[in-house]
Protein backbone atom coordinates (compact mmCIF):
# COMPACT_ATOMS: atom_id res chain seq x y z
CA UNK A 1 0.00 0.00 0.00
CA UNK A 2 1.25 3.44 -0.66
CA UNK A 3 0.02 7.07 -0.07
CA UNK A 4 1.15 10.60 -0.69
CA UNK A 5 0.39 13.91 0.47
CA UNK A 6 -0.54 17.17 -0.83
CA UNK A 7 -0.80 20.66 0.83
CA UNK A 8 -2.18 23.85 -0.40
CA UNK A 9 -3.31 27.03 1.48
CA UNK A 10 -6.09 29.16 0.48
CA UNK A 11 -7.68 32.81 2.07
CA UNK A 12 -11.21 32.68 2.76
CA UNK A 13 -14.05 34.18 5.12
CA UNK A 14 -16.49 32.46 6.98
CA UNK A 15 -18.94 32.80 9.99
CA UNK A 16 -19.68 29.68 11.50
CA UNK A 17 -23.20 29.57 13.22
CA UNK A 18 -22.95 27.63 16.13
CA UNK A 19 -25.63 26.70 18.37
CA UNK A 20 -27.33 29.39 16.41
CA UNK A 21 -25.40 32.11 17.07
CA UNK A 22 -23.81 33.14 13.91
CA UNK A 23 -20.10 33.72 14.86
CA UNK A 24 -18.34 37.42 13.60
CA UNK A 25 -16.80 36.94 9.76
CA UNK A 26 -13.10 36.20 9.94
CA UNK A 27 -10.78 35.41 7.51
CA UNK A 28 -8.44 32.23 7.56
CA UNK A 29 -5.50 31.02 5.54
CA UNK A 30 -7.05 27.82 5.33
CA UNK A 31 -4.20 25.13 5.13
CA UNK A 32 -5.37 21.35 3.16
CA UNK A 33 -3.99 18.56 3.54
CA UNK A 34 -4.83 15.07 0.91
CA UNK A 35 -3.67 11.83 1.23
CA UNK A 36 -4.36 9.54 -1.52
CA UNK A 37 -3.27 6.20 -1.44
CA UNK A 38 -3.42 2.74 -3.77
CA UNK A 39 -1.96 -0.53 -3.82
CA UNK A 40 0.15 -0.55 -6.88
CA UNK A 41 2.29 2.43 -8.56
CA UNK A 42 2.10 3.40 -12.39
CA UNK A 43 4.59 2.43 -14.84
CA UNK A 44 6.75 5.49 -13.98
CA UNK A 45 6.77 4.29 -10.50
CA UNK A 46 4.32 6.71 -9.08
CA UNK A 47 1.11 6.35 -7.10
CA UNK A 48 0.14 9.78 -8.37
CA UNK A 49 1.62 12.99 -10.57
CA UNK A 50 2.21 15.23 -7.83
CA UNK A 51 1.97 18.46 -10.51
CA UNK A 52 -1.40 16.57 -11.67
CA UNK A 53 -3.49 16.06 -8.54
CA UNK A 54 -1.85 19.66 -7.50
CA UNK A 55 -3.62 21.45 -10.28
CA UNK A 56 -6.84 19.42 -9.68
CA UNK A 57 -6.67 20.39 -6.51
CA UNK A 58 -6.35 24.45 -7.18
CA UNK A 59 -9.52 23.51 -9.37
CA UNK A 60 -11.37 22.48 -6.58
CA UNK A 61 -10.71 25.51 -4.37
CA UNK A 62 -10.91 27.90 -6.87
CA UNK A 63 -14.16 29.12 -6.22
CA UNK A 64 -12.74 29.08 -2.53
CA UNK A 65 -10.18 31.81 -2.73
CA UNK A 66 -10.64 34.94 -1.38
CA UNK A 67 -14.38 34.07 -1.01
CA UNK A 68 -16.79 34.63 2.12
CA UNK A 69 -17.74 30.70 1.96
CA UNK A 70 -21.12 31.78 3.57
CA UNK A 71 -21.71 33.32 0.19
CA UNK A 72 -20.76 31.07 -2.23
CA UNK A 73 -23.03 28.14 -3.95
CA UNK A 74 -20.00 25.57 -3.88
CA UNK A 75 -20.65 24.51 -0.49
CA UNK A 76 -24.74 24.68 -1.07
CA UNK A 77 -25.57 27.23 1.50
CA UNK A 78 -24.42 24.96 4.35
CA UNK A 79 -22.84 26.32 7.34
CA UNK A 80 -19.39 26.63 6.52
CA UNK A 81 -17.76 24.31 8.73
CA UNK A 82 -14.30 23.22 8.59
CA UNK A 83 -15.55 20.12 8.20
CA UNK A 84 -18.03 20.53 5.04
CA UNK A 85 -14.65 22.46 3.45
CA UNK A 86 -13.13 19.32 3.96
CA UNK A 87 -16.28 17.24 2.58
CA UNK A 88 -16.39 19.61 -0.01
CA UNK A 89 -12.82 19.07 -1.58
CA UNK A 90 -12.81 15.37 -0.53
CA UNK A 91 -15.85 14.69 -3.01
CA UNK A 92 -14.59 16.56 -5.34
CA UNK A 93 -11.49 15.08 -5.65
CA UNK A 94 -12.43 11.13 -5.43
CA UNK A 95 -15.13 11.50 -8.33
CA UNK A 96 -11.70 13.02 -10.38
CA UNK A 97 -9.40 11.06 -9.89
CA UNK A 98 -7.91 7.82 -11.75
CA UNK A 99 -10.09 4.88 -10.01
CA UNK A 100 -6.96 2.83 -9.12
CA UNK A 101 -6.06 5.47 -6.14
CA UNK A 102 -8.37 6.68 -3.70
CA UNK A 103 -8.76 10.10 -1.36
CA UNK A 104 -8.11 8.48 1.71
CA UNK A 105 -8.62 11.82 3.84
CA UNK A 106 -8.47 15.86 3.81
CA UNK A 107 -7.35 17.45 6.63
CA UNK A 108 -7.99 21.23 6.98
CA UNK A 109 -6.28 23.28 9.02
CA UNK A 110 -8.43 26.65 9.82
CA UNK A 111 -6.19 27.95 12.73
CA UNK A 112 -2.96 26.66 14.65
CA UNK A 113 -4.29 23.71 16.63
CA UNK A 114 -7.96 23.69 14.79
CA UNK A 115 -8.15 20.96 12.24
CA UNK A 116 -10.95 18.91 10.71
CA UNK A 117 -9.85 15.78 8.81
CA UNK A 118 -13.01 13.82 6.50
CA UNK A 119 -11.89 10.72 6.14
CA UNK A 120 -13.46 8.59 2.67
């Protein structure tokens, strides 16, 4: 078995509502994490392209960037969560991706010492 990570950072605005108080908007440098993993590597030796799976990745959080997420359709008008980020760009990503590997989890970090990981 084999796996690989891949990080990106994005800037984005969000106001969590929780317990239903709706917190103030504040911006993050959202930090994600994806490890992909499969039993067997390509004939070049690789589980994945690392420049391939990066720009499907940037794809993905495109509509992301510099975004207030409580505004934007891609996440369906949900409450913008860490965790439905991470949802988000984990179902996004296994529907894309060459059938042989597998998302095995996205981590995203919205603070220091705040992280939500979805694991597929």
């Amino acid at each position: 078995m084999f796996s690989v990570r891949i990080s990106t950072t994005f800037n984005a605005t969000h106001a969590v509502t929780i317990k239903g108080v709706d917190e103030t908007p504040h911006s993050h440098e959202w930090r994600v994490d994806v490890v992909f993993e499969g039993d067997s590597l390509d004939e070049d030796g690789l589980l994945v392209d690392f420049i391939e799976i990066e720009n499907l990745i940037e794809k993905i959080i495109e509509p992301l960037k510099d975004s207030n997420l409580n505004t934007i359709k891609t996440l369906g008008g949900d409450n913008p969560s860490t965790e439905r980020v991470a949802v988000y760009i984990g179902d996004a990503l296994q529907t894309q991706i060459n059938e042989l590997v597998r998302v095995l989890s996205v981590t995203i970090t919205e603070a220091p010492n705040c992280q939500a990981t979805y694991t597929l």
